[in-house]
N, C-alpha and C. Protein backbone atom coordinates (compact mmCIF):
# COMPACT_ATOMS: atom_id res chain seq x y z
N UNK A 1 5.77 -25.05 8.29
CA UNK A 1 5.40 -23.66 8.17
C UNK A 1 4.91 -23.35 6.75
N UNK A 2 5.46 -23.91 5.29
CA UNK A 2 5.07 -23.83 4.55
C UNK A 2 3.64 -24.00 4.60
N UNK A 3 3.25 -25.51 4.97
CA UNK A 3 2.03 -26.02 4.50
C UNK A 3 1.02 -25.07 5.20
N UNK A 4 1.48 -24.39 6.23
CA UNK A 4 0.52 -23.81 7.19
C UNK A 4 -0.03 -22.18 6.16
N UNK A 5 1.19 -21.45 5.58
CA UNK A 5 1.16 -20.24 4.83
C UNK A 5 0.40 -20.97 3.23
N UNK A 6 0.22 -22.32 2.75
CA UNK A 6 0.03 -22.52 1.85
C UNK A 6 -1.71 -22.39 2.06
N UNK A 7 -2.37 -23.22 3.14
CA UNK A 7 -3.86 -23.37 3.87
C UNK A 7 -3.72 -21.50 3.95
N UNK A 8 -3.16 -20.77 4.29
CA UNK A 8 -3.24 -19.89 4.25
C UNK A 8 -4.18 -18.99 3.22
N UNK A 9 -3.19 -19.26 2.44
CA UNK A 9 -3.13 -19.01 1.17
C UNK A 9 -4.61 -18.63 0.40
N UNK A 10 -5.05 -20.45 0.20
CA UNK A 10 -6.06 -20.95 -0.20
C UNK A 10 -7.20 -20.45 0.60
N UNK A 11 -7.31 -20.28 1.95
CA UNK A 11 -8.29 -19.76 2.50
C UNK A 11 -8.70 -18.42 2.81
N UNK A 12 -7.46 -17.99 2.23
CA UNK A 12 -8.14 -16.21 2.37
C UNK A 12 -7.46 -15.13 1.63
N UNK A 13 -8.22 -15.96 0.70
CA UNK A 13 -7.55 -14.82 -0.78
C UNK A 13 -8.03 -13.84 -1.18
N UNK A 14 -9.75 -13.67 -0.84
CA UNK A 14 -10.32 -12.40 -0.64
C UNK A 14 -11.42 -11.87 0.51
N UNK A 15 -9.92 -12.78 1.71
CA UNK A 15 -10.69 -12.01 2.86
C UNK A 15 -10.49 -10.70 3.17
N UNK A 16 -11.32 -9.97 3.94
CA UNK A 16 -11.34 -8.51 4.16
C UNK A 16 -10.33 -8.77 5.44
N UNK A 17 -9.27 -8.11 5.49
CA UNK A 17 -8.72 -8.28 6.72
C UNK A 17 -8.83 -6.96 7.67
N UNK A 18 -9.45 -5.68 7.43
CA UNK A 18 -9.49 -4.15 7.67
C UNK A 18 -10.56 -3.51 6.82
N UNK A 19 -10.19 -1.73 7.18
CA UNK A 19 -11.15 -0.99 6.47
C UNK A 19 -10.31 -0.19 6.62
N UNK A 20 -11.20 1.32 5.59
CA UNK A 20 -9.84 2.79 5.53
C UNK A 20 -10.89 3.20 6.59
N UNK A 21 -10.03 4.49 6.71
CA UNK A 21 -11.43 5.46 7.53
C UNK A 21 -12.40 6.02 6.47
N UNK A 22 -12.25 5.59 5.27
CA UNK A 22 -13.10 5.96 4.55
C UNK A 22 -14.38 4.32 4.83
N UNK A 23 -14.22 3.53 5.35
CA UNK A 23 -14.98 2.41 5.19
C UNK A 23 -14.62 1.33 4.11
N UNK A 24 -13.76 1.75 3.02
CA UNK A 24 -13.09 1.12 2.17
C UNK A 24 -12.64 -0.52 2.58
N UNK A 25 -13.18 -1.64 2.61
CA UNK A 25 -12.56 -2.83 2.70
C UNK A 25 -11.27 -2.70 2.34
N UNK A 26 -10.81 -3.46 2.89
CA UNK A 26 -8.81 -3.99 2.76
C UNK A 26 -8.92 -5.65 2.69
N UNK A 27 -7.75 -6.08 1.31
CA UNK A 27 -8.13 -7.61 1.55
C UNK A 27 -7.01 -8.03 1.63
N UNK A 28 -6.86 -9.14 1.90
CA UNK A 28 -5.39 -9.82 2.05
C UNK A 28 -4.89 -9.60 1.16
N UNK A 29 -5.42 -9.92 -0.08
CA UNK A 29 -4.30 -9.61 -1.33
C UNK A 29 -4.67 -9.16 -2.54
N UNK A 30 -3.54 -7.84 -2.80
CA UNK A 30 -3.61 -6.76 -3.55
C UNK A 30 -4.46 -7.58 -5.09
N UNK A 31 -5.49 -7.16 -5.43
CA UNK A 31 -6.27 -7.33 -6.90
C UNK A 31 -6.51 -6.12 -7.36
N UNK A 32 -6.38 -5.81 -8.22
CA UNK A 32 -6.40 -4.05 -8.77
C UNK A 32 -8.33 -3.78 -8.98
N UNK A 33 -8.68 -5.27 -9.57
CA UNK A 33 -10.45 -4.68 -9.60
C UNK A 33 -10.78 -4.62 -8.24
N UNK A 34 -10.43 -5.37 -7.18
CA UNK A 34 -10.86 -4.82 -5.58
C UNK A 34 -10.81 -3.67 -5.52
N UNK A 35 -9.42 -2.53 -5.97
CA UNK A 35 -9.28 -1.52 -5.18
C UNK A 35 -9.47 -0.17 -6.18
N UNK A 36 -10.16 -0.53 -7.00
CA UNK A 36 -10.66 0.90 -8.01
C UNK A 36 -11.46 2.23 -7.41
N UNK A 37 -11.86 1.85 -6.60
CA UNK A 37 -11.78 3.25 -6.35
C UNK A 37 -11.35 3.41 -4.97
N UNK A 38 -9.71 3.03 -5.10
CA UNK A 38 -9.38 3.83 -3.75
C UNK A 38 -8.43 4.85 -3.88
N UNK A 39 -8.17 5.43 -3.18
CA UNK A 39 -7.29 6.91 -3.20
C UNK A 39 -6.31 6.64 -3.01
N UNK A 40 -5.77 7.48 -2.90
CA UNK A 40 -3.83 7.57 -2.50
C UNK A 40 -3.87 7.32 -1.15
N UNK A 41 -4.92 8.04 -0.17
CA UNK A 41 -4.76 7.37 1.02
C UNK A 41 -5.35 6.63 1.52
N UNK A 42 -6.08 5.84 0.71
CA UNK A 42 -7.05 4.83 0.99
C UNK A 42 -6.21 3.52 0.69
N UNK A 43 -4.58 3.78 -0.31
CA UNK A 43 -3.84 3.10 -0.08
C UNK A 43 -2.74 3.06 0.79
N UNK A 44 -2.75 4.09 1.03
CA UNK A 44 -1.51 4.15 2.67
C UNK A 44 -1.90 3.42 3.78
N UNK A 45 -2.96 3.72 3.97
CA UNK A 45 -3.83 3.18 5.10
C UNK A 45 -3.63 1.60 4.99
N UNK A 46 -3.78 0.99 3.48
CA UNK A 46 -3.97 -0.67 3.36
C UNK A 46 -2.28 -0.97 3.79
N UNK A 47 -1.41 -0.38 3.16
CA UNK A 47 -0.41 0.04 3.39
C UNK A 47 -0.04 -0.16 5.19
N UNK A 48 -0.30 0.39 5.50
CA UNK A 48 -0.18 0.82 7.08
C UNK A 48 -0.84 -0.44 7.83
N UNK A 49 -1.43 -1.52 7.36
CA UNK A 49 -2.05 -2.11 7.74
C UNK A 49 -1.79 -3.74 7.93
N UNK A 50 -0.97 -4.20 6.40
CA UNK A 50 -0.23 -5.04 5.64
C UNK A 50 0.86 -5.04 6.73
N UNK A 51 1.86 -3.30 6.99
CA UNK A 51 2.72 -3.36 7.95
C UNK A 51 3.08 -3.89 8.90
N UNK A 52 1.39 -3.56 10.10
CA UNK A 52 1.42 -3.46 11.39
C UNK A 52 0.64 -5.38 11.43
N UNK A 53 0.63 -6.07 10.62
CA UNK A 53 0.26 -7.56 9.98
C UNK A 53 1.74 -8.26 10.09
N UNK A 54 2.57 -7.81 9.02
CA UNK A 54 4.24 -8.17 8.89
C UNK A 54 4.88 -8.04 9.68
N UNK A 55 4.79 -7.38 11.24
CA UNK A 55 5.21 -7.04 11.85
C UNK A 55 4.86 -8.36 12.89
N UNK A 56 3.82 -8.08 13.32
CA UNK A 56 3.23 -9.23 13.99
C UNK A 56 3.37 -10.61 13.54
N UNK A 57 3.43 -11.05 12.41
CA UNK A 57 3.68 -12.38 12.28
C UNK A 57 4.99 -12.39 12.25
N UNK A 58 5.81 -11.47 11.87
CA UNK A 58 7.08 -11.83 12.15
C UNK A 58 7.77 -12.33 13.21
N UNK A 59 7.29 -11.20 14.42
CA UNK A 59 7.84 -11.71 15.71
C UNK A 59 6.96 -12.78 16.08
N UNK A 60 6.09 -13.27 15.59
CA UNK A 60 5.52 -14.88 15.96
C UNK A 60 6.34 -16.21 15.28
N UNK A 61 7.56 -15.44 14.28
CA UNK A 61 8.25 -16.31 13.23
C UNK A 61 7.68 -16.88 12.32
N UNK A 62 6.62 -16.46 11.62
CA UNK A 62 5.68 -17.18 10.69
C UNK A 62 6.35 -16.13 9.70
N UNK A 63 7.32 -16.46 8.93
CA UNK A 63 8.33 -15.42 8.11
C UNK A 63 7.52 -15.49 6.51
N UNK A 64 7.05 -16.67 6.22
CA UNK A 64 6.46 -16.32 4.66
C UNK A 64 5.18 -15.45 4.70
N UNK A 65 4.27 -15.41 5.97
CA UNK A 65 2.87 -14.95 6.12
C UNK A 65 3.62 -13.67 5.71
N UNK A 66 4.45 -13.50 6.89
CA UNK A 66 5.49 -12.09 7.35
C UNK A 66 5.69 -11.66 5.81
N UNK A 67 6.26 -12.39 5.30
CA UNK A 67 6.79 -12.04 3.41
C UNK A 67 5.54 -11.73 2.89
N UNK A 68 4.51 -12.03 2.87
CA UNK A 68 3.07 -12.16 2.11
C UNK A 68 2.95 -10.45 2.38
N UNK A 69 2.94 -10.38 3.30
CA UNK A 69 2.37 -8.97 3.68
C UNK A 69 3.55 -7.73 3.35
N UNK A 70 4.59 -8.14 3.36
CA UNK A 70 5.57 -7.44 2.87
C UNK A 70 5.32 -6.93 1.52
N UNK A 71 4.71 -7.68 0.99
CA UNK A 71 5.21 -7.64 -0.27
C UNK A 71 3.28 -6.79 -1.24
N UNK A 72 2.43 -7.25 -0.11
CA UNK A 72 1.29 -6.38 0.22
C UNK A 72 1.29 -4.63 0.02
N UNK A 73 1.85 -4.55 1.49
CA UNK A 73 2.58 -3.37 1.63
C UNK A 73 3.22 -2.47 -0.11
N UNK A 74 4.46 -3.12 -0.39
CA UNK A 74 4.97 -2.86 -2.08
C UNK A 74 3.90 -1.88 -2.82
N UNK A 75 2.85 -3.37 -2.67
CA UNK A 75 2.10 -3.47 -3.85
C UNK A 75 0.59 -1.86 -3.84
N UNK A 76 0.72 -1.85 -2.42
CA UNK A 76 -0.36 -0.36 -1.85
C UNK A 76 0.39 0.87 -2.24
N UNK A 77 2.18 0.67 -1.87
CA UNK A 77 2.73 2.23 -1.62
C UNK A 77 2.56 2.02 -3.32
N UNK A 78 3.29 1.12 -4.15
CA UNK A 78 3.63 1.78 -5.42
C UNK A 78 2.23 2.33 -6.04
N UNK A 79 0.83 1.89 -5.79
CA UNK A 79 -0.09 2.30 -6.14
C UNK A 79 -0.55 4.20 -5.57
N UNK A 80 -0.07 4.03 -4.37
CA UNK A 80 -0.33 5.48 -3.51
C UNK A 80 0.90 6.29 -4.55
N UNK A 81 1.69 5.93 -4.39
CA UNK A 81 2.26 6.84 -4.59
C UNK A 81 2.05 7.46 -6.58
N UNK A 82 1.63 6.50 -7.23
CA UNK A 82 1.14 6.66 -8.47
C UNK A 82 0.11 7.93 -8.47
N UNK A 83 -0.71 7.15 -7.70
CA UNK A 83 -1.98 7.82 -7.31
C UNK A 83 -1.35 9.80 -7.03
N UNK A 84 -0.78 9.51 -6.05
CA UNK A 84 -0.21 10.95 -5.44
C UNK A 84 0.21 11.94 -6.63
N UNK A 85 0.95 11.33 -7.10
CA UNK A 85 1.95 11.88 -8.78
C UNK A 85 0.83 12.26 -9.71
N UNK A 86 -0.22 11.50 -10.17
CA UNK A 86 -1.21 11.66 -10.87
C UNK A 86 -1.88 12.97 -10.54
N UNK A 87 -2.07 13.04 -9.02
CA UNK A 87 -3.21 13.93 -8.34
C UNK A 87 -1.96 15.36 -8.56
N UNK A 88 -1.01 15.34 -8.00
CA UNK A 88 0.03 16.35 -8.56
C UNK A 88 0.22 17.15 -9.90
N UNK A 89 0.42 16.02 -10.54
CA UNK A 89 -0.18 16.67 -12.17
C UNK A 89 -1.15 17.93 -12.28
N UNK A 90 -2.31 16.63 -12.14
CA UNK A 90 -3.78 17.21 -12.00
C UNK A 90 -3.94 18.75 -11.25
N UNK A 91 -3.35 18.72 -10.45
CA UNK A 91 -3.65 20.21 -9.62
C UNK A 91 -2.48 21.16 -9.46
N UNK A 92 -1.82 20.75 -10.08
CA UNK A 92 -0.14 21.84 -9.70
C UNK A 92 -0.21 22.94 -10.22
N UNK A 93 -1.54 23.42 -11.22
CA UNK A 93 -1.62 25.04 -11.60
C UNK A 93 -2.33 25.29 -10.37
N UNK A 94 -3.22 24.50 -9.57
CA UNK A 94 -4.04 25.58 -8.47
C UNK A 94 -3.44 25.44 -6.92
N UNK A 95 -2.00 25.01 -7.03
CA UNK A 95 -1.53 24.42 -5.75
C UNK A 95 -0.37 25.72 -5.82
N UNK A 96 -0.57 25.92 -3.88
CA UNK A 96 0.53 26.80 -3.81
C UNK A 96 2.20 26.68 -3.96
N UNK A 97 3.09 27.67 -4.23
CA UNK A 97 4.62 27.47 -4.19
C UNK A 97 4.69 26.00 -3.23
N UNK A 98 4.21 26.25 -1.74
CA UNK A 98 4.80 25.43 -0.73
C UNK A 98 3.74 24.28 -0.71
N UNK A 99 2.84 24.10 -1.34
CA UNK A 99 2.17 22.93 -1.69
C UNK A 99 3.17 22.40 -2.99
N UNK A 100 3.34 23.27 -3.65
CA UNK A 100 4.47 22.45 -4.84
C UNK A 100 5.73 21.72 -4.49
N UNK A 101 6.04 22.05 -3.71
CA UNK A 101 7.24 21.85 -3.21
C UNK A 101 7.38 20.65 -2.13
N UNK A 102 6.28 20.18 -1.38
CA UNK A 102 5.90 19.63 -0.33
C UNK A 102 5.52 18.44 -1.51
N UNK A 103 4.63 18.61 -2.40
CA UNK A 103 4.21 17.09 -3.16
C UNK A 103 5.84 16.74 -3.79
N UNK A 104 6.53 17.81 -4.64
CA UNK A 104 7.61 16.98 -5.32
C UNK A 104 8.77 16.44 -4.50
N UNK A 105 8.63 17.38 -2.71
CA UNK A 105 9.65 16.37 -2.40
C UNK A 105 8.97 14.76 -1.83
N UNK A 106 7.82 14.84 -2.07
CA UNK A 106 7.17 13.67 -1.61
C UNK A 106 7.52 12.45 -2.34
N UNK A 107 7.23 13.03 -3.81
CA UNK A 107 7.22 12.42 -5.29
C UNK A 107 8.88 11.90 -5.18
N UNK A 108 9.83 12.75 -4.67
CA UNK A 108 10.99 12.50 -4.97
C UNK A 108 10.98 10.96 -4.04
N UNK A 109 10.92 11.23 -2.90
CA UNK A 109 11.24 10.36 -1.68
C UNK A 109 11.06 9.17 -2.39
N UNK A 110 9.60 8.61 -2.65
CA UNK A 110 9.21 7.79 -3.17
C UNK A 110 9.62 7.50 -4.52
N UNK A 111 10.26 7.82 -5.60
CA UNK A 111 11.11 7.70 -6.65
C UNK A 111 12.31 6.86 -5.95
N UNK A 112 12.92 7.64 -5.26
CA UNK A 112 14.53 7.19 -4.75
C UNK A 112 14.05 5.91 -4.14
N UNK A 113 13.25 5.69 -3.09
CA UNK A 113 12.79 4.25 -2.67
C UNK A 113 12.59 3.15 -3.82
N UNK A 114 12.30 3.64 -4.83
CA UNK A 114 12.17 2.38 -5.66
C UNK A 114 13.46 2.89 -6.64
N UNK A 115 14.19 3.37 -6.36
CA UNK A 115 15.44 3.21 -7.15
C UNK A 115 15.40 4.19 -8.55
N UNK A 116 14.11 4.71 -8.54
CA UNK A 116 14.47 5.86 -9.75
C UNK A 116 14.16 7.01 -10.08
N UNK A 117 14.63 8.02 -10.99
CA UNK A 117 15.15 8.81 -10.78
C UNK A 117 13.44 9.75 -11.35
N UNK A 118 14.08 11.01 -11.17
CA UNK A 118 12.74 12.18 -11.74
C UNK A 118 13.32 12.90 -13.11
């Protein structure tokens, strides 16, 4: 199984495996110059995608592919959610009470998931 995730590996390091609904390519694996201009939900989506990938190879038992994409996944939310926080900043004088309130408990959620605090 190794050698099989290793051929893996080597053969599709910047394959497109998806798209956003924006048309945005998705590649197997997270490179930050690939994904410059994608959005917060242009990373959920890669996100969402990596998932419904980890999921599937899992129950096929191919557990490192399964790990590969896991760890995919990580690498989209901590970017989305950067992304999100940034865009929060940016607009929280023209955003309503219940738009304020709706991003920071968002901001929070995603803090506590990675273990820290606001």
């Amino acid at each position: 199984m190794i050698k099989k995730y290793l051929e893996f590996i080597n053969e599709s390091a910047n394959k497109i495996i998806g798209h956003t609904s924006s048309g945005k390519p998705i590649y197997n694996y997270y490179d930050e110059n690939l994904y410059k201009n994608f959005t917060a939900e242009d990373h959920k989506e890669a996100h969402d995608l990596h998932e419904r990938i980890a999921i599937n190879t899992n129950e096929q038992g191919e557990t490192e592919l399964s790990n590969h994409h896991v760890n995919q996944m990580d690498k989209h939310d901590r970017k989305a959610t950067n992304l999100f926080h940034m865009n929060y900043l940016k607009n929280q004088k023209s955003m309503t009470s219940k738009e304020k309130k709706e991003q920071e408990n968002f901001i929070k959620s995603k803090l506590n998931k990675f273990g820290l605090k606001r």
